[in-house]
PDB file of N, CA and C in Angstrom:
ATOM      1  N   UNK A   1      -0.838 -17.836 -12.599  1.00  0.00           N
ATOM      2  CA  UNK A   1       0.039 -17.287 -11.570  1.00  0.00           C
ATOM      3  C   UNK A   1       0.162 -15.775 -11.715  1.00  0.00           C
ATOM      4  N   UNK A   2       0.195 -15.141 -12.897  1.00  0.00           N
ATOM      5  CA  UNK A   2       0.517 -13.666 -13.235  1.00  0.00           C
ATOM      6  C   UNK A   2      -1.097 -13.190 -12.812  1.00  0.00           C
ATOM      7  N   UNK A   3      -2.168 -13.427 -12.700  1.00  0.00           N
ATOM      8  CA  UNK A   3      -3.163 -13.035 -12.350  1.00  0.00           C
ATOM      9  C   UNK A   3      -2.887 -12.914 -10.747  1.00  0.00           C
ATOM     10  N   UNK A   4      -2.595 -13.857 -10.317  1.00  0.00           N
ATOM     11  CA  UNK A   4      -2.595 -13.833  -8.456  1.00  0.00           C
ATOM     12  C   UNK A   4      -1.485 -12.512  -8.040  1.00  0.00           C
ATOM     13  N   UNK A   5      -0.408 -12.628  -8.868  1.00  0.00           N
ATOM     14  CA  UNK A   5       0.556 -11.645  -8.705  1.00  0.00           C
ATOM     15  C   UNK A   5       0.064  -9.888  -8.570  1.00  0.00           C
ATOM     16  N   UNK A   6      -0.724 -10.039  -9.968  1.00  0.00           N
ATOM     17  CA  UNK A   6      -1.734  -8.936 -10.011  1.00  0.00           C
ATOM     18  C   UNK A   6      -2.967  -8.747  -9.057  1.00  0.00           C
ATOM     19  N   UNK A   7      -3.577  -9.414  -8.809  1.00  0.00           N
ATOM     20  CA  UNK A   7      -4.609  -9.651  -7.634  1.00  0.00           C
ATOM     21  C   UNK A   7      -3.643  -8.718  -6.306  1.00  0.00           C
ATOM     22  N   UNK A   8      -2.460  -9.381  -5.503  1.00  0.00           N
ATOM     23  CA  UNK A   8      -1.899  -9.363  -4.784  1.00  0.00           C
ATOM     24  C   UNK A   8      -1.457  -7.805  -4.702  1.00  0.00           C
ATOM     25  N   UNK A   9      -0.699  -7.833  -5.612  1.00  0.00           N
ATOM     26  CA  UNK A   9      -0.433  -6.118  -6.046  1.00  0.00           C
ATOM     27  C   UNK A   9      -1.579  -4.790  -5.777  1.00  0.00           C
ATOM     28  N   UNK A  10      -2.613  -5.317  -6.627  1.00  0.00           N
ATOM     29  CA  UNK A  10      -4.083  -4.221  -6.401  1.00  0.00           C
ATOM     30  C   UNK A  10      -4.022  -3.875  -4.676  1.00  0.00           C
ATOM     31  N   UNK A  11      -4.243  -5.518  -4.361  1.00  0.00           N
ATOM     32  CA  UNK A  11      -4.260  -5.296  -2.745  1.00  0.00           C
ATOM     33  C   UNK A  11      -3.764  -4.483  -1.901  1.00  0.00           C
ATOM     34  N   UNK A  12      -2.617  -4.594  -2.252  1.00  0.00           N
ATOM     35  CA  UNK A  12      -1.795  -3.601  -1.446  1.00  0.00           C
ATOM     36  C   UNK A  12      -1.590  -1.915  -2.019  1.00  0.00           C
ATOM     37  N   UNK A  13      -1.431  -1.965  -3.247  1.00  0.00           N
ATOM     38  CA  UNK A  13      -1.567  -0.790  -3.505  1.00  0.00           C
ATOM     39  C   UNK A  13      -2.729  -0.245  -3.025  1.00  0.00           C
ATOM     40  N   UNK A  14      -3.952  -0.796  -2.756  1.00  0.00           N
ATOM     41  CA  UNK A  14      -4.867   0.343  -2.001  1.00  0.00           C
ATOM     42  C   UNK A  14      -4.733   0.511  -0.698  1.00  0.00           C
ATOM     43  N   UNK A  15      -4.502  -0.606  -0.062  1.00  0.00           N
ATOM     44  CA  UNK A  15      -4.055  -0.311   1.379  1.00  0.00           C
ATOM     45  C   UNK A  15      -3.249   0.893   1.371  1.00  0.00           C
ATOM     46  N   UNK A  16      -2.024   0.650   0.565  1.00  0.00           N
ATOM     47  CA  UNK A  16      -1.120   2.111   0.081  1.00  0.00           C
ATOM     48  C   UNK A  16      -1.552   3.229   0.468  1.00  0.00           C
ATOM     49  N   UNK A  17      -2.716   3.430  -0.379  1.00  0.00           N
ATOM     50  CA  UNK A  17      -3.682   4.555  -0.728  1.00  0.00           C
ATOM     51  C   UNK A  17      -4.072   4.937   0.159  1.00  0.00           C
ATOM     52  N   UNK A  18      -4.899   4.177   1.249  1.00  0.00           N
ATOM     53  CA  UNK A  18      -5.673   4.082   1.891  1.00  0.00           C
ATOM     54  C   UNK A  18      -5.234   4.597   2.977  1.00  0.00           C
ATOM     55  N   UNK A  19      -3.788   4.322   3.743  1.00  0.00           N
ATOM     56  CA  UNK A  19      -3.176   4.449   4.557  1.00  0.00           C
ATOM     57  C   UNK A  19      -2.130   6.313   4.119  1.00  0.00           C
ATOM     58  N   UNK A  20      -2.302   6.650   2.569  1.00  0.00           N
ATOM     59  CA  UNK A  20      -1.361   7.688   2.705  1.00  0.00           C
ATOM     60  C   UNK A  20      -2.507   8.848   2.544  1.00  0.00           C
ATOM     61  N   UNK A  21      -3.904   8.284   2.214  1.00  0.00           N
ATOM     62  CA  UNK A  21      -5.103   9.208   1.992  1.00  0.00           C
ATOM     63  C   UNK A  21      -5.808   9.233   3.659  1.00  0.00           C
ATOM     64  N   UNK A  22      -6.590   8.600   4.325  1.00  0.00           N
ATOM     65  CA  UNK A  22      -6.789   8.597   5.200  1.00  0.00           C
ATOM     66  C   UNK A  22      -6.280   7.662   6.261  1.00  0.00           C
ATOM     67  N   UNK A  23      -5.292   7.788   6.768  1.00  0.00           N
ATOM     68  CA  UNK A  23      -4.689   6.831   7.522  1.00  0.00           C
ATOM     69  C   UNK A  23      -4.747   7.433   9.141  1.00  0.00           C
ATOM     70  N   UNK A  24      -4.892   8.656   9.375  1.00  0.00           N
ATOM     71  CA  UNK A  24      -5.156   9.578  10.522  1.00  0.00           C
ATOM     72  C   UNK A  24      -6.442   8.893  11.113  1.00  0.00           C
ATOM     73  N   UNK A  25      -7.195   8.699  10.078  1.00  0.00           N
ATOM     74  CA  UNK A  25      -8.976   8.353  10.489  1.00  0.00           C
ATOM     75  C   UNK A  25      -8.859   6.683  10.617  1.00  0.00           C
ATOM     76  N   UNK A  26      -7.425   6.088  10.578  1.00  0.00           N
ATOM     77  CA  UNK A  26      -8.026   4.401  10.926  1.00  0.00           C
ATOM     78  C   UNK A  26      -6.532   4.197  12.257  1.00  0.00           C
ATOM     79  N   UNK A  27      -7.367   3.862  13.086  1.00  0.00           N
ATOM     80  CA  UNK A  27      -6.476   4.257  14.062  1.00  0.00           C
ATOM     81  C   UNK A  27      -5.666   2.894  14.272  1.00  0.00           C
ATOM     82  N   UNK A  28      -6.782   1.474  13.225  1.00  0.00           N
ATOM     83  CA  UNK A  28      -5.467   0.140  13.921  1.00  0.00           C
ATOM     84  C   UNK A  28      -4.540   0.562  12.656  1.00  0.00           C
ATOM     85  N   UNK A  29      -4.770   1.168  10.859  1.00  0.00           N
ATOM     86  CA  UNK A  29      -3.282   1.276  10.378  1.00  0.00           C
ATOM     87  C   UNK A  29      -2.448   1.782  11.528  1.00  0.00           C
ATOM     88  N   UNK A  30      -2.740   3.139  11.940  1.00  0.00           N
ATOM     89  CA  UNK A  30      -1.677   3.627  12.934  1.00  0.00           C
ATOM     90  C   UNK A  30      -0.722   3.207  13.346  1.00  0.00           C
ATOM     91  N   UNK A  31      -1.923   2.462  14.186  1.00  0.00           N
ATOM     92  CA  UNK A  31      -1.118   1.496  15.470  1.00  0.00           C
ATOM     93  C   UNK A  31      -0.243   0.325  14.797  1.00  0.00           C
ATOM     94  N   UNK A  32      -0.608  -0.203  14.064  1.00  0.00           N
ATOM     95  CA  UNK A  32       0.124  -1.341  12.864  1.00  0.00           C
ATOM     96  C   UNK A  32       1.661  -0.917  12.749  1.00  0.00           C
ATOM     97  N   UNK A  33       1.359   0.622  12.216  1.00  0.00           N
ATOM     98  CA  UNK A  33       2.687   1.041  11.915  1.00  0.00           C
ATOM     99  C   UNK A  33       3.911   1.789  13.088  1.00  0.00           C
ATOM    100  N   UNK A  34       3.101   1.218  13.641  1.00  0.00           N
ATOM    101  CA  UNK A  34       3.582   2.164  15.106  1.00  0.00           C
ATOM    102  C   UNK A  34       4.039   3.377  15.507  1.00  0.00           C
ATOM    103  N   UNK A  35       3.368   4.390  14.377  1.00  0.00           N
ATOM    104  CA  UNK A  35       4.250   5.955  14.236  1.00  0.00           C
ATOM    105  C   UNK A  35       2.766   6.647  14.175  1.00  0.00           C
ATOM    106  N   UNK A  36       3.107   7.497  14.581  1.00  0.00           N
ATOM    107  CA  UNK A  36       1.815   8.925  14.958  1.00  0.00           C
ATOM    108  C   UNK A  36       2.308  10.196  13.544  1.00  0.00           C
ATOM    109  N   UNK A  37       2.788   9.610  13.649  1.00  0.00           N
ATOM    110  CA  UNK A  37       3.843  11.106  12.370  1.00  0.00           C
ATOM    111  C   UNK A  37       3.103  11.418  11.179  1.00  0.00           C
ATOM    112  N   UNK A  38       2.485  11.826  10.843  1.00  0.00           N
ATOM    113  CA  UNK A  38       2.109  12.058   9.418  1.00  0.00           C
ATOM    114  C   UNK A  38       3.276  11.718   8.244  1.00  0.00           C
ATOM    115  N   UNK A  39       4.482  12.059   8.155  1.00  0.00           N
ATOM    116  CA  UNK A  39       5.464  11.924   7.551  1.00  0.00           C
ATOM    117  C   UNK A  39       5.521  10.288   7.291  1.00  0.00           C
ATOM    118  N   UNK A  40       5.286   9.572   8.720  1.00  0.00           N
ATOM    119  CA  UNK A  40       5.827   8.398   7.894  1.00  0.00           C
ATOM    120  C   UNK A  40       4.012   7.632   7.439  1.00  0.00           C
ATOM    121  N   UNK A  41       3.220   8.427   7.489  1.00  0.00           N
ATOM    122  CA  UNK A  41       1.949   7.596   7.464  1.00  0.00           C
ATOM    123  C   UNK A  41       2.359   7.708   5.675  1.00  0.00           C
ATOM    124  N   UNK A  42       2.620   8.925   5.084  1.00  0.00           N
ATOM    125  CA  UNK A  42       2.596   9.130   3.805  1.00  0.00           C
ATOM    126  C   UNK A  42       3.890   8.291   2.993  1.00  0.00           C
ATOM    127  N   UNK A  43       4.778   8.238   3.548  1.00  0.00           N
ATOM    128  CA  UNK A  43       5.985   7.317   3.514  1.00  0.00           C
ATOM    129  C   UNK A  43       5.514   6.045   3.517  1.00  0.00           C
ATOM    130  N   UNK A  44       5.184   5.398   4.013  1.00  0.00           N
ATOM    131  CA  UNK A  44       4.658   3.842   4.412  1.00  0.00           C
ATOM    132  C   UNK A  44       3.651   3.803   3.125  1.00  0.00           C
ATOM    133  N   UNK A  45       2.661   5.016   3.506  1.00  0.00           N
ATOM    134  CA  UNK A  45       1.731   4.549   2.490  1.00  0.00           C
ATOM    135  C   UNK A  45       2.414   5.121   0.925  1.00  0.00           C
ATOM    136  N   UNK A  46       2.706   5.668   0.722  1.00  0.00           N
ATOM    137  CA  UNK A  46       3.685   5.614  -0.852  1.00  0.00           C
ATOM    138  C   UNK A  46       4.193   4.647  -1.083  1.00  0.00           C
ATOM    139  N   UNK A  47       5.269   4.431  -0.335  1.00  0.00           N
ATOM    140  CA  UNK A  47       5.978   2.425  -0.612  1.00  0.00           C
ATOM    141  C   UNK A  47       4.727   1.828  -0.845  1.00  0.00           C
ATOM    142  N   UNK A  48       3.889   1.794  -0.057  1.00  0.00           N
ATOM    143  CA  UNK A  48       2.908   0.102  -0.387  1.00  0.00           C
ATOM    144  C   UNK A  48       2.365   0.822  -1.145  1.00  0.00           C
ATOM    145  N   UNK A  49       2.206   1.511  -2.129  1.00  0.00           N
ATOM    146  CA  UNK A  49       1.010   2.194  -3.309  1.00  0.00           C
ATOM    147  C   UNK A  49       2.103   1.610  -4.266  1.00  0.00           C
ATOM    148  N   UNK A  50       3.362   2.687  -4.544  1.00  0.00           N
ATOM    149  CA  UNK A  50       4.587   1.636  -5.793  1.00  0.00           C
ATOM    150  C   UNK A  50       4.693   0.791  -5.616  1.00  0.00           C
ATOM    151  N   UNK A  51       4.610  -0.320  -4.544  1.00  0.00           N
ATOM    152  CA  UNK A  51       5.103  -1.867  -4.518  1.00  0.00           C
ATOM    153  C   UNK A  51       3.872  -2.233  -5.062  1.00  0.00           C
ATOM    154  N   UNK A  52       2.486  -1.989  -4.598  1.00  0.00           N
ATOM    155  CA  UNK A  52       1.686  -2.797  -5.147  1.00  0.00           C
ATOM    156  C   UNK A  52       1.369  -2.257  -6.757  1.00  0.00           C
ATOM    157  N   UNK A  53       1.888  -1.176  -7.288  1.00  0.00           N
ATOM    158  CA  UNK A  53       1.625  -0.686  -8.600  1.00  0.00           C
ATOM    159  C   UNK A  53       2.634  -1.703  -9.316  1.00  0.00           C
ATOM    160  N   UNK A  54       3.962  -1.811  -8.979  1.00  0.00           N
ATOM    161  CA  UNK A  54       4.808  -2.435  -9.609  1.00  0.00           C
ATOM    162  C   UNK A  54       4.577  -4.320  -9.530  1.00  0.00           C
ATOM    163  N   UNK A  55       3.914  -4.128  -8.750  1.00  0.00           N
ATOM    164  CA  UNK A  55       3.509  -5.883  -8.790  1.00  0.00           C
ATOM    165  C   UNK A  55       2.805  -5.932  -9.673  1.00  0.00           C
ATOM    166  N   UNK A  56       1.829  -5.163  -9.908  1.00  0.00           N
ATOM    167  CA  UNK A  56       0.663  -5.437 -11.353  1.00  0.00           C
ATOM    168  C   UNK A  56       1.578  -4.834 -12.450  1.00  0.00           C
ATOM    169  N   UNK A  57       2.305  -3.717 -12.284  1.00  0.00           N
ATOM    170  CA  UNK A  57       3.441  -3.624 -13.878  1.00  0.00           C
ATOM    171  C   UNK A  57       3.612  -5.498 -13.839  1.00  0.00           C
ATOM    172  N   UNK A  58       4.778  -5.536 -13.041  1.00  0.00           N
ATOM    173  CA  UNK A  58       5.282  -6.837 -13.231  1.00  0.00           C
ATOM    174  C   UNK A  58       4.419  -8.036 -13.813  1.00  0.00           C
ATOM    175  N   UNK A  59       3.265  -8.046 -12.936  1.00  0.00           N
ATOM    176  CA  UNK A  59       2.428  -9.594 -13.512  1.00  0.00           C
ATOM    177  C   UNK A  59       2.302  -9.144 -14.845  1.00  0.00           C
ATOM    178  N   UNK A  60       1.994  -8.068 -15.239  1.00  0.00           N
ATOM    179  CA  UNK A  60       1.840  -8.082 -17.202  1.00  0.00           C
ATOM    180  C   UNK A  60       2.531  -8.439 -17.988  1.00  0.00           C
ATOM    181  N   UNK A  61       3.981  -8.222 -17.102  1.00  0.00           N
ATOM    182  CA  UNK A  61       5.277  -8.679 -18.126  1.00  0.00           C
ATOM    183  C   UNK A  61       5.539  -9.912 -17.944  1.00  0.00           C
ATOM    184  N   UNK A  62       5.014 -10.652 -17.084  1.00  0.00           N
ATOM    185  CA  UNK A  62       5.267 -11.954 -17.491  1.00  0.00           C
ATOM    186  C   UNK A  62       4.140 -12.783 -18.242  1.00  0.00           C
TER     187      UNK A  62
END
């Protein structure tokens, strides 16, 4: 189970990434998030980079 947790986590933390590094150049994140703003592309994508970092902290500790 702590493997899937971790699996799950990676996932999203790159989306994270993905969305606070080039998120301008993928136009369905955009639209997903429904904001044109740069501000919240980097916002959105920060949260899902720590949530998915802290999901893989977490799966280790258990």
């Amino acid at each position: 189970m702590e493997q899937v947790i971790g699996i799950i986590g990676f996932i999203i933390a790159i989306i994270g990434m993905i969305i606070f590094g080039i998120g301008k150049k993928l136009p369905y994140f955009r639209f997903f998030l429904g904001d044109r703003s740069m501000f919240k592309q980097f916002l959105y994508g920060g949260l899902l980079a720590v949530f998915g970092i802290a999901l893989i902290y977490f799966s280790r500790l258990l």
